[in-house]
C-alpha atoms as a PDB file:
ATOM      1  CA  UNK A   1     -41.373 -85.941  18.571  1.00  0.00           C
ATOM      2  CA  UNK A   2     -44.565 -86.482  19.956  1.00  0.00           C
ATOM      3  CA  UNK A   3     -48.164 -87.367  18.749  1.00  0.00           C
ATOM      4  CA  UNK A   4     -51.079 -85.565  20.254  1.00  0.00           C
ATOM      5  CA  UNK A   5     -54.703 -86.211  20.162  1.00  0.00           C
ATOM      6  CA  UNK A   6     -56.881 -83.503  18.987  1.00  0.00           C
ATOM      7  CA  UNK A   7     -59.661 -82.168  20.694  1.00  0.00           C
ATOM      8  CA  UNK A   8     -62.958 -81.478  18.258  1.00  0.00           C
ATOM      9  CA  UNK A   9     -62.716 -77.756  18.098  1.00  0.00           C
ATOM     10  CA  UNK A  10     -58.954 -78.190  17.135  1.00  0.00           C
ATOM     11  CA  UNK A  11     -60.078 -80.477  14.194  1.00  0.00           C
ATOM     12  CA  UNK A  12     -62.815 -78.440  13.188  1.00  0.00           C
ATOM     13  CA  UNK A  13     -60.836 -75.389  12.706  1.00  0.00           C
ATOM     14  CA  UNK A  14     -58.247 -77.681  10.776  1.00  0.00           C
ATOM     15  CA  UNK A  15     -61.499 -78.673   8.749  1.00  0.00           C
ATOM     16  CA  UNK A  16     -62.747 -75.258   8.010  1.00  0.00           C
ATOM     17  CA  UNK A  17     -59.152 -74.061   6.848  1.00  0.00           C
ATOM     18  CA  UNK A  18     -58.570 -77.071   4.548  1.00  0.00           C
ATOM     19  CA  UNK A  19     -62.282 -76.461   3.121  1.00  0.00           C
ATOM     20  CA  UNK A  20     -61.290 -72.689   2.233  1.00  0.00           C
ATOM     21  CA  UNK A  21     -58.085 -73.953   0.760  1.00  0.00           C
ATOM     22  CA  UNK A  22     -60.578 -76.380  -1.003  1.00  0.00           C
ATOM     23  CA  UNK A  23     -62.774 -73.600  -1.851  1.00  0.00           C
ATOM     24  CA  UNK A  24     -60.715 -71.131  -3.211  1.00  0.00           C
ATOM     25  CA  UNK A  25     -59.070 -74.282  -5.733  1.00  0.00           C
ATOM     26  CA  UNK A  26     -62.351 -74.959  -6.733  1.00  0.00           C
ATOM     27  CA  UNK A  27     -63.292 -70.851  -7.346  1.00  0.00           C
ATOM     28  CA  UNK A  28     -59.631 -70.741  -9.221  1.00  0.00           C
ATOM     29  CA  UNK A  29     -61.124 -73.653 -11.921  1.00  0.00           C
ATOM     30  CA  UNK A  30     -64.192 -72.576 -12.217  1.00  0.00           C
ATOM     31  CA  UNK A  31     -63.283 -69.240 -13.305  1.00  0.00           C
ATOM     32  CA  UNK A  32     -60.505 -71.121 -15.598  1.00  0.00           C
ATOM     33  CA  UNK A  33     -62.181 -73.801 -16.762  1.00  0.00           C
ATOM     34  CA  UNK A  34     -66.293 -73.415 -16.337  1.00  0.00           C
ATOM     35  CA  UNK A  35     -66.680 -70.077 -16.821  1.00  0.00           C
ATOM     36  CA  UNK A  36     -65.896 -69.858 -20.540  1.00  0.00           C
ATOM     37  CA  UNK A  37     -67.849 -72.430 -21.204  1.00  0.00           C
ATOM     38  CA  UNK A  38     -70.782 -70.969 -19.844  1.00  0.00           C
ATOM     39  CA  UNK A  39     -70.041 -67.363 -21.700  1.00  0.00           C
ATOM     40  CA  UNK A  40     -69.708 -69.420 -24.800  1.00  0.00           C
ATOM     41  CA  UNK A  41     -73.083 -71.196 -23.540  1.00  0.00           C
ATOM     42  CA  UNK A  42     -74.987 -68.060 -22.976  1.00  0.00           C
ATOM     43  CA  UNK A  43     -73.957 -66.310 -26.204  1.00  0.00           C
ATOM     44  CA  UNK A  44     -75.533 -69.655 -28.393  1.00  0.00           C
ATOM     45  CA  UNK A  45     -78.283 -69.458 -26.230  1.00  0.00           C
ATOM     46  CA  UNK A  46     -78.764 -65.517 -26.976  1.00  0.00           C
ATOM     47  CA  UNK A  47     -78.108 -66.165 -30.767  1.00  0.00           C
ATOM     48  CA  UNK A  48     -80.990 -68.582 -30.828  1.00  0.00           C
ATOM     49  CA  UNK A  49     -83.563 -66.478 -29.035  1.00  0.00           C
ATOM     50  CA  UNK A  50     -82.776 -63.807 -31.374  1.00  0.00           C
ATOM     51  CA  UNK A  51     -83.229 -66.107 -34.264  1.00  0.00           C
ATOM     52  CA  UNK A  52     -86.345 -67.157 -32.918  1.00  0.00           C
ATOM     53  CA  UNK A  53     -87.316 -63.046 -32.228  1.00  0.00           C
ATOM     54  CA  UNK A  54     -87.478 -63.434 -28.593  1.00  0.00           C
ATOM     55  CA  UNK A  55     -84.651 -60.861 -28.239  1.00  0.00           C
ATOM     56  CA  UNK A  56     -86.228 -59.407 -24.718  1.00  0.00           C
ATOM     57  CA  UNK A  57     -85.797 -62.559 -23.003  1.00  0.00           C
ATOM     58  CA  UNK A  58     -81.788 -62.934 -23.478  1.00  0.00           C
ATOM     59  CA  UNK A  59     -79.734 -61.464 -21.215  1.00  0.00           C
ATOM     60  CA  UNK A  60     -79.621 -58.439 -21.140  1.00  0.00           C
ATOM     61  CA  UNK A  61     -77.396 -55.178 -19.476  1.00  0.00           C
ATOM     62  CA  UNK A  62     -80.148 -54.054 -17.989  1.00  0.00           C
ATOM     63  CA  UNK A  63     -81.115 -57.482 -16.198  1.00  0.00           C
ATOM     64  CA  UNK A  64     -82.003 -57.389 -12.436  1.00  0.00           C
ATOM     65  CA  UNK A  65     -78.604 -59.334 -11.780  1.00  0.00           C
ATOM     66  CA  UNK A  66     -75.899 -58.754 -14.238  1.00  0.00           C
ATOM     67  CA  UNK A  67     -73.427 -61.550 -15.265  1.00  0.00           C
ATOM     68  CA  UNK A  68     -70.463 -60.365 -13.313  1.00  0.00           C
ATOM     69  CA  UNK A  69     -73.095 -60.114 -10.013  1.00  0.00           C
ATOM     70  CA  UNK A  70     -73.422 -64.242 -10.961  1.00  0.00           C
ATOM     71  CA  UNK A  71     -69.827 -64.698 -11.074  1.00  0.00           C
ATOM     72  CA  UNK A  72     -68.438 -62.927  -8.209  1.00  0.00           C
ATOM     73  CA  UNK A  73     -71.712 -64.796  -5.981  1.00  0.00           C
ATOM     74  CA  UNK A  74     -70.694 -67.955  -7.178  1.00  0.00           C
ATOM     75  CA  UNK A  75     -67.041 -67.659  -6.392  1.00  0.00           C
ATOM     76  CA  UNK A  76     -68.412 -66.355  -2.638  1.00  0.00           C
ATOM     77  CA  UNK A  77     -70.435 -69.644  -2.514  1.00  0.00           C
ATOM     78  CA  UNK A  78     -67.992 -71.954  -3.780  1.00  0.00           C
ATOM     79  CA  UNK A  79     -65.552 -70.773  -1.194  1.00  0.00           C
ATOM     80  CA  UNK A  80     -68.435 -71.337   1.455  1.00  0.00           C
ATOM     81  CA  UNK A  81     -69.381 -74.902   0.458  1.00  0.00           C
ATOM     82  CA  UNK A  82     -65.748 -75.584   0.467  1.00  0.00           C
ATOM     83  CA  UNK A  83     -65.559 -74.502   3.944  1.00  0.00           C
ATOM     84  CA  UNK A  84     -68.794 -76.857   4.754  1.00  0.00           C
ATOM     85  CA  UNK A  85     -67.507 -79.706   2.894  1.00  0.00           C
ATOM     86  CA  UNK A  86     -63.923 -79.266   5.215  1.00  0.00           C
ATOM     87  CA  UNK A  87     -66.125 -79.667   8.214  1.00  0.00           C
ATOM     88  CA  UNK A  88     -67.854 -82.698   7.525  1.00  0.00           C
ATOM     89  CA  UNK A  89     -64.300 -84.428   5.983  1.00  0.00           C
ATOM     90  CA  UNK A  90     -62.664 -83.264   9.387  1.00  0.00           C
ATOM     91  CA  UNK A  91     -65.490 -85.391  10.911  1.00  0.00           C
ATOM     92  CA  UNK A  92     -65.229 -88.397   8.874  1.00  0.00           C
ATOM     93  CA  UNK A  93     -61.918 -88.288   8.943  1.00  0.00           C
ATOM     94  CA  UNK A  94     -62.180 -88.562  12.542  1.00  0.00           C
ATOM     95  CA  UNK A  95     -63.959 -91.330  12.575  1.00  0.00           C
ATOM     96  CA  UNK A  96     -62.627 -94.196   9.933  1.00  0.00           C
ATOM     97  CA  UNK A  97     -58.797 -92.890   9.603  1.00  0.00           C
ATOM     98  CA  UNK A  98     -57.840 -96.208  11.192  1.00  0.00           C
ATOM     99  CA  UNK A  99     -59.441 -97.666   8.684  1.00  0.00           C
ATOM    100  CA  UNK A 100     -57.765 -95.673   5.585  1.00  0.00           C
ATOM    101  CA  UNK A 101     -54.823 -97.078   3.688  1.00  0.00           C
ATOM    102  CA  UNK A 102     -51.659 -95.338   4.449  1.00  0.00           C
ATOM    103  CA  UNK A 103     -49.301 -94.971   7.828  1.00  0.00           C
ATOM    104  CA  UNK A 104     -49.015 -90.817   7.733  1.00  0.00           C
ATOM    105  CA  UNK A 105     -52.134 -88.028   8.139  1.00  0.00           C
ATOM    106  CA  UNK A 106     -50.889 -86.990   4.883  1.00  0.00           C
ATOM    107  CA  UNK A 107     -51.692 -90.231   2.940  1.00  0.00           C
ATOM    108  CA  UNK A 108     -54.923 -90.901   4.769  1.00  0.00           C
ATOM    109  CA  UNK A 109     -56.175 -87.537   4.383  1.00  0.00           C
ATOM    110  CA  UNK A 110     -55.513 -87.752   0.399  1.00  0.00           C
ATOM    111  CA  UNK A 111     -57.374 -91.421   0.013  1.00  0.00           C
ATOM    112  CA  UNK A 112     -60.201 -89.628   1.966  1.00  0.00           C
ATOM    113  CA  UNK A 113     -60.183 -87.119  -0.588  1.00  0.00           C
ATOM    114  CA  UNK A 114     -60.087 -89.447  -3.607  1.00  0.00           C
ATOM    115  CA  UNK A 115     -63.079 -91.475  -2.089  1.00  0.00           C
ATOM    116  CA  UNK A 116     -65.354 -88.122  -1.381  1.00  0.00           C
ATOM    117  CA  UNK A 117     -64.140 -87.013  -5.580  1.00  0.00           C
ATOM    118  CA  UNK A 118     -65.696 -90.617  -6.429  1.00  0.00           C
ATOM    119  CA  UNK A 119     -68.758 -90.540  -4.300  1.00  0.00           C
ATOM    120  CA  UNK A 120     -69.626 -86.793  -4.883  1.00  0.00           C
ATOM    121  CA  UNK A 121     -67.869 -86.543  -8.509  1.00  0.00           C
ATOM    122  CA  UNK A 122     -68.006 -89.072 -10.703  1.00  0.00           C
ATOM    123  CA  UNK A 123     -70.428 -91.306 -10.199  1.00  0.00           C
ATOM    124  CA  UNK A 124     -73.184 -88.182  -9.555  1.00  0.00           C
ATOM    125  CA  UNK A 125     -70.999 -87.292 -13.058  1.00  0.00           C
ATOM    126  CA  UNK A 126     -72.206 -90.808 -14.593  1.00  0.00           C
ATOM    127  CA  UNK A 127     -76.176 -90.701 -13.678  1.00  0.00           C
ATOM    128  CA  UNK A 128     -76.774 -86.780 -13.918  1.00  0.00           C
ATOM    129  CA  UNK A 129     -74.064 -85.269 -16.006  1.00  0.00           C
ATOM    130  CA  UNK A 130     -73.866 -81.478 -15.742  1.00  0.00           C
ATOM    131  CA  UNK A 131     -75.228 -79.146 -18.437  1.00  0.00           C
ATOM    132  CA  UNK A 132     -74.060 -75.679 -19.369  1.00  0.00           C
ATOM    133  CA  UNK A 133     -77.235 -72.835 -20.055  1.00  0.00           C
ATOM    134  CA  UNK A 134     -79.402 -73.705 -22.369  1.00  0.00           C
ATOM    135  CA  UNK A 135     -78.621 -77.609 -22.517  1.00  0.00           C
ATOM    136  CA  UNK A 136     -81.373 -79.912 -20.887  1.00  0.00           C
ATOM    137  CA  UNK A 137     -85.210 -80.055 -20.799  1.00  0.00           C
ATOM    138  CA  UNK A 138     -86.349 -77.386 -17.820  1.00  0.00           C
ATOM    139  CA  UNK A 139     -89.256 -80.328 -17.627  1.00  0.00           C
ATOM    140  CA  UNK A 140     -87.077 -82.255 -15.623  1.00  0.00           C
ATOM    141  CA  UNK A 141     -85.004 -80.343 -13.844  1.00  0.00           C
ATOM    142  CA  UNK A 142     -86.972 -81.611 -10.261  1.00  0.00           C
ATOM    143  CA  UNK A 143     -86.499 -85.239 -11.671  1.00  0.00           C
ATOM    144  CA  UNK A 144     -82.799 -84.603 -12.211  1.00  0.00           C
ATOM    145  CA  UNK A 145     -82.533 -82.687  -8.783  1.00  0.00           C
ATOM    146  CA  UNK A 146     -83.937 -86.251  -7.076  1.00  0.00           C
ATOM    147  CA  UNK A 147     -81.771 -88.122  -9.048  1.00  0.00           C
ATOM    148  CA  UNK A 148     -78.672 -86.849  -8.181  1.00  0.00           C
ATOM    149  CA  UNK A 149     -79.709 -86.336  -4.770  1.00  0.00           C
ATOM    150  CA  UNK A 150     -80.269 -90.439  -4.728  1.00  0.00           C
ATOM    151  CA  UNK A 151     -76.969 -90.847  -5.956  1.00  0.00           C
ATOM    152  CA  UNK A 152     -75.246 -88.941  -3.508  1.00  0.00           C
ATOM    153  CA  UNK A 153     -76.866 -90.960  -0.633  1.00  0.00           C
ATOM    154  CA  UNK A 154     -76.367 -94.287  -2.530  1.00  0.00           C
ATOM    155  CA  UNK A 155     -72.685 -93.445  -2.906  1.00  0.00           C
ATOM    156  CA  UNK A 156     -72.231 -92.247   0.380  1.00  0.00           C
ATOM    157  CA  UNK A 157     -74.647 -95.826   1.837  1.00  0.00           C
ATOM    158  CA  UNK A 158     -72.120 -97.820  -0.567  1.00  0.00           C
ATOM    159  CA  UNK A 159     -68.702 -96.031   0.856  1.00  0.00           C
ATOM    160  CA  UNK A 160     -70.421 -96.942   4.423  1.00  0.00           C
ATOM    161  CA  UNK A 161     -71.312-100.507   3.725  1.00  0.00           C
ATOM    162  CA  UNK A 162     -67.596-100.740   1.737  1.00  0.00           C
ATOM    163  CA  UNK A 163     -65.603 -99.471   5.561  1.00  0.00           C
ATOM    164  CA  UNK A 164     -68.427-102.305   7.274  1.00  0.00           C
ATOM    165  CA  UNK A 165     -67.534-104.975   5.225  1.00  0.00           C
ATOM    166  CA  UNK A 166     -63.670-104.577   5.679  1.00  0.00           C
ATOM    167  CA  UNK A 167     -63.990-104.062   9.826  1.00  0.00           C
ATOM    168  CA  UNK A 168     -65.932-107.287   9.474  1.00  0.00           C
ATOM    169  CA  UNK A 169     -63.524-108.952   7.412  1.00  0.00           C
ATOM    170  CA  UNK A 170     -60.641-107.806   9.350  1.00  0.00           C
ATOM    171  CA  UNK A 171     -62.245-109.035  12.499  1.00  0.00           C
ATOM    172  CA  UNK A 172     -62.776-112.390  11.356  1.00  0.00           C
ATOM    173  CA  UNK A 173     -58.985-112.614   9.588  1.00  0.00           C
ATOM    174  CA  UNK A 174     -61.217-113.820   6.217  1.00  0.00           C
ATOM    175  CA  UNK A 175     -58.389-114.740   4.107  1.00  0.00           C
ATOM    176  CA  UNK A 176     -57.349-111.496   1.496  1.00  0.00           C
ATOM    177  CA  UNK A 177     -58.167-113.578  -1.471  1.00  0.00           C
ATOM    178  CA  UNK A 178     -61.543-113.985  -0.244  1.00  0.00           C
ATOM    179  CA  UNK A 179     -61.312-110.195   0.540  1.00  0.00           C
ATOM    180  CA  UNK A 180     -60.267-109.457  -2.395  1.00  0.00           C
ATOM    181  CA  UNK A 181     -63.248-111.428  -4.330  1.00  0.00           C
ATOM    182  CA  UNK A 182     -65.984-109.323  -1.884  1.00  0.00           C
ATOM    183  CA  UNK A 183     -64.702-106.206  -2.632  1.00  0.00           C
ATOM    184  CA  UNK A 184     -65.041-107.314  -6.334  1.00  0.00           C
ATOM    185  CA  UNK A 185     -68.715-108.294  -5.857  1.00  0.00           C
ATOM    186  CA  UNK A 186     -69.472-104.856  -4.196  1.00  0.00           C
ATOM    187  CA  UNK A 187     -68.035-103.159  -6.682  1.00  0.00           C
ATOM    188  CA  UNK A 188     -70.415-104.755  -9.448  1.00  0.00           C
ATOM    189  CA  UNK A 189     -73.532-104.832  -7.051  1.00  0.00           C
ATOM    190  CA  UNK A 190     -72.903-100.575  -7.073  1.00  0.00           C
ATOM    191  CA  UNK A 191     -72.386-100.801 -10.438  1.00  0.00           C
ATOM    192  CA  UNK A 192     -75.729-102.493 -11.221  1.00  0.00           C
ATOM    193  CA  UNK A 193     -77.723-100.273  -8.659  1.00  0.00           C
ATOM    194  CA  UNK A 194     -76.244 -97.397 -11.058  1.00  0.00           C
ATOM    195  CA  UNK A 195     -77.277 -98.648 -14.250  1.00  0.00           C
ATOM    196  CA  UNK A 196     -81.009 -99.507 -12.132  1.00  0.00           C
ATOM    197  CA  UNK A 197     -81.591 -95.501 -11.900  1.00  0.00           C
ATOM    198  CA  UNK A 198     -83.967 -93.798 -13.782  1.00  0.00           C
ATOM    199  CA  UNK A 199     -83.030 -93.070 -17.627  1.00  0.00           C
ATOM    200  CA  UNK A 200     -82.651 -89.261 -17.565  1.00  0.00           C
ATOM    201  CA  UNK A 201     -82.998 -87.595 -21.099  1.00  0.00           C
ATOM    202  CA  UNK A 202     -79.427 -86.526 -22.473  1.00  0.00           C
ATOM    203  CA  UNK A 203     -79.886 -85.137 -25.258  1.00  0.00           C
ATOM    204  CA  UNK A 204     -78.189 -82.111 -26.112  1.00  0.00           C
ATOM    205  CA  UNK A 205     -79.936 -79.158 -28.160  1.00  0.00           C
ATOM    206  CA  UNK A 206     -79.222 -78.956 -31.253  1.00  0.00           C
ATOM    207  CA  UNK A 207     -77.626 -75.473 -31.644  1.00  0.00           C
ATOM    208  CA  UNK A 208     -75.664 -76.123 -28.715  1.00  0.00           C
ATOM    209  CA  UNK A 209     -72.280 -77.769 -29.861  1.00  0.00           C
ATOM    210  CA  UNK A 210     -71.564 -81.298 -28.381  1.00  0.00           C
ATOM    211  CA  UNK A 211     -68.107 -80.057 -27.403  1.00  0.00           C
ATOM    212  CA  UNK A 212     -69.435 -76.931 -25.272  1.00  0.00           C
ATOM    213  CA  UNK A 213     -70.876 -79.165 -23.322  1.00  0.00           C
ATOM    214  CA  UNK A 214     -68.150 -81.421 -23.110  1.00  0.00           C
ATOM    215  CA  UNK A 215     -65.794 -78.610 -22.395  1.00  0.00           C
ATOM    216  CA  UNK A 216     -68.083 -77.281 -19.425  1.00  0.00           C
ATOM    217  CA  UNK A 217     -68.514 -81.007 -18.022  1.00  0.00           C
ATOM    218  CA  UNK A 218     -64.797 -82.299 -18.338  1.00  0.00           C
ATOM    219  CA  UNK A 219     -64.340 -78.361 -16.290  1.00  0.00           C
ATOM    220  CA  UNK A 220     -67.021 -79.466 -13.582  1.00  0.00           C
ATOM    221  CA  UNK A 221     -65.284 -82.443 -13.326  1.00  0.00           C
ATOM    222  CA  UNK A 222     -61.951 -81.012 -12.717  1.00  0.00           C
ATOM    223  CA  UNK A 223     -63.217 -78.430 -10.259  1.00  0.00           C
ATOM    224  CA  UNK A 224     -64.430 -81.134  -8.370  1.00  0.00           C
ATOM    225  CA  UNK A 225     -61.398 -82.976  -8.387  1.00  0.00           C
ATOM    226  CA  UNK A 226     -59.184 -79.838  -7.527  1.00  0.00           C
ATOM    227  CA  UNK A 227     -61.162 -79.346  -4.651  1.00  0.00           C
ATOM    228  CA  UNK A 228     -61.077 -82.730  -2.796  1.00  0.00           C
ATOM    229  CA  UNK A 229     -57.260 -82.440  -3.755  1.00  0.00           C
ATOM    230  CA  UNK A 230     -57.023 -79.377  -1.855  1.00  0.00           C
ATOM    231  CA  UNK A 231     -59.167 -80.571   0.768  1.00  0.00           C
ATOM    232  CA  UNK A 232     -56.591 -83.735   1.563  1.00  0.00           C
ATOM    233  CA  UNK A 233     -53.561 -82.120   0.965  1.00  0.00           C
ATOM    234  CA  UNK A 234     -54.339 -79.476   3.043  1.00  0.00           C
ATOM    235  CA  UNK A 235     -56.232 -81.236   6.242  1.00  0.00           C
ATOM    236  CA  UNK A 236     -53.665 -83.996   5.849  1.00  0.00           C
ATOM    237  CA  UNK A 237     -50.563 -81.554   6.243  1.00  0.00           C
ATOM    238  CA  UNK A 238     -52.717 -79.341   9.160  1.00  0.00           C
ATOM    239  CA  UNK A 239     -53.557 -82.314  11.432  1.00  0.00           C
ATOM    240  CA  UNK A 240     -49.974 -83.764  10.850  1.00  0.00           C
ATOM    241  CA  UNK A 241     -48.607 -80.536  12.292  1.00  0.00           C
ATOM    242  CA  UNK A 242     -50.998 -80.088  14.526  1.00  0.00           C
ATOM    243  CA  UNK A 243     -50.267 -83.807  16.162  1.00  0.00           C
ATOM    244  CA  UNK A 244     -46.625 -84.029  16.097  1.00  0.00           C
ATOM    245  CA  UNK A 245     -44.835 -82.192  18.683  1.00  0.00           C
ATOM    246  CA  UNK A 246     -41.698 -81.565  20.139  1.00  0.00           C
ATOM    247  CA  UNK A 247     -41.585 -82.965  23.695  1.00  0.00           C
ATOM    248  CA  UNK A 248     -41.188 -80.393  26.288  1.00  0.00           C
ATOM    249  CA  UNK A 249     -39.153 -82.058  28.484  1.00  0.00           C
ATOM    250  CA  UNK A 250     -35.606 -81.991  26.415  1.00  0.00           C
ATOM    251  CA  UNK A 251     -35.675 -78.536  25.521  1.00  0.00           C
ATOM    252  CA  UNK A 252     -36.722 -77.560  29.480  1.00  0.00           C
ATOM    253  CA  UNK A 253     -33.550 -79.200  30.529  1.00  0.00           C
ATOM    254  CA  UNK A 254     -31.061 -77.863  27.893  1.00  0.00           C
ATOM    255  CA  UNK A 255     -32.173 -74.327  29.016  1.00  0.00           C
ATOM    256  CA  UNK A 256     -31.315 -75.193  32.795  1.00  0.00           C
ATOM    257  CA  UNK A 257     -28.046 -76.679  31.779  1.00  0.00           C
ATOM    258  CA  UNK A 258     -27.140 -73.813  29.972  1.00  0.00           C
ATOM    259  CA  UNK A 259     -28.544 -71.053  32.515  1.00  0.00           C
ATOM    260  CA  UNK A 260     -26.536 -73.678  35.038  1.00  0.00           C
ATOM    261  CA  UNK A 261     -23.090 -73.512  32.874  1.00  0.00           C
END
């Protein structure tokens, strides 16, 4: 066996296939796992508008897009996003494997996808938690939107500055206790640039029960973390196959002895 090195296209189309494998986990959940939460969501919501007499303002059968329009467009742009978000991992990946615990594609590939679950999971799960229909104060929606945009570049700054720190560590042969004790200390510093983030306003409605929402975030969650499973498993067993090769050479000369006997 053989290893070869991939060109870009070659890894990009390993990307793209991993991201719809990615995708289509992440589709599978949310219709398993979000979805009836948000049904359940949008009938409380619909309950208290007619309570409150606003019945024309629920929704409706005869709304310009119907419920099942919503669901079969969000499954299409799951599976899309999952596709974009196998791109850019093929391209990461790329670039800091040798820096990734683990000795096969397979194991590297799955750390990768661990890391991206933290940085685009659960810490944007920590600062901006995600709300169902009808939870949260439409006031702040652009606030929230900022937020959670400023902890997805914080995470992904921190992951970068995390990789920098180990190269320079590595370089210098800085014993692994000290190591050990920085990687500590950058741990707490994200920590405490987390708990520095605006206060966002959590409160749930009141007619909206505490564990609807906790159904539909614990789902998020676990869409999330389906996908980046996928993801890894997926681009890790691709670019293993992909790389390892049988050499030509053997099998060439087998054939010519056997034509030759």
């Amino acid at each position: 066996m053989v290893v070869q090195e991939l060109t870009w296209a070659r890894r990009l189309k390993l990307g793209a296939a991993a991201g719809a494998a990615g995708g289509a986990m992440s589709s599978v959940l949310l219709w398993l796992l979000v979805e009836p939460a948000i049904r359940r969501a949008i009938l409380v919501e619909e309950a208290v508008e007619r309570a409150h007499g606003a019945e024309g303002t629920g929704h409706e059968h005869g709304e310009i897009v119907t419920r099942v329009q919503q669901q079969i467009g969000g499954t299409i742009a799951v599976i899309v996003v999952g596709v974009l978000l196998g791109l850019v991992f093929c391209v990461i990946y790329a670039r800091v494997s040798h820096r990734l615990p683990g000795s096969a594609d397979l194991a590297k590939s799955l750390n990768l996808g661990a890391l991206a679950f933290i940085v685009h999971g659960i810490v944007p799960g920590i600062a901006v938690p995600a709300n169902p229909p009808g939870v949260g104060n439409p006031e702040t929606v652009h606030q929230r939107t900022l937020t959670y945009l400023a902890v997805l570049l914080l995470g992904c700054a921190f992951v970068r500055g995390v990789f920098a720190l180990g190269k320079t560590m590595a370089d210098k042969n800085i014993p692994r206790e000290l190591s050990f004790v920085a990687t500590i200390g950058t741990v707490i510093a994200g920590t405490v640039i987390l708990l520095a983030l605006p206060h966002l306003d959590q409160k749930i409605a009141s007619p909206m029960p505490a564990n609807l929402v906790w159904d539909f975030r614990t789902g998020s969650l676990a869409e999330l973390a389906g996908m980046w499973a996928a993801i890894g498993t997926m681009h890790g067993f691709l670019i293993h196959r992909a790389r390892t090769t049988l050499p030509p050479g053997p099998r060439s000369l087998a054939s010519t002895a056997a034509v030759g006997t």
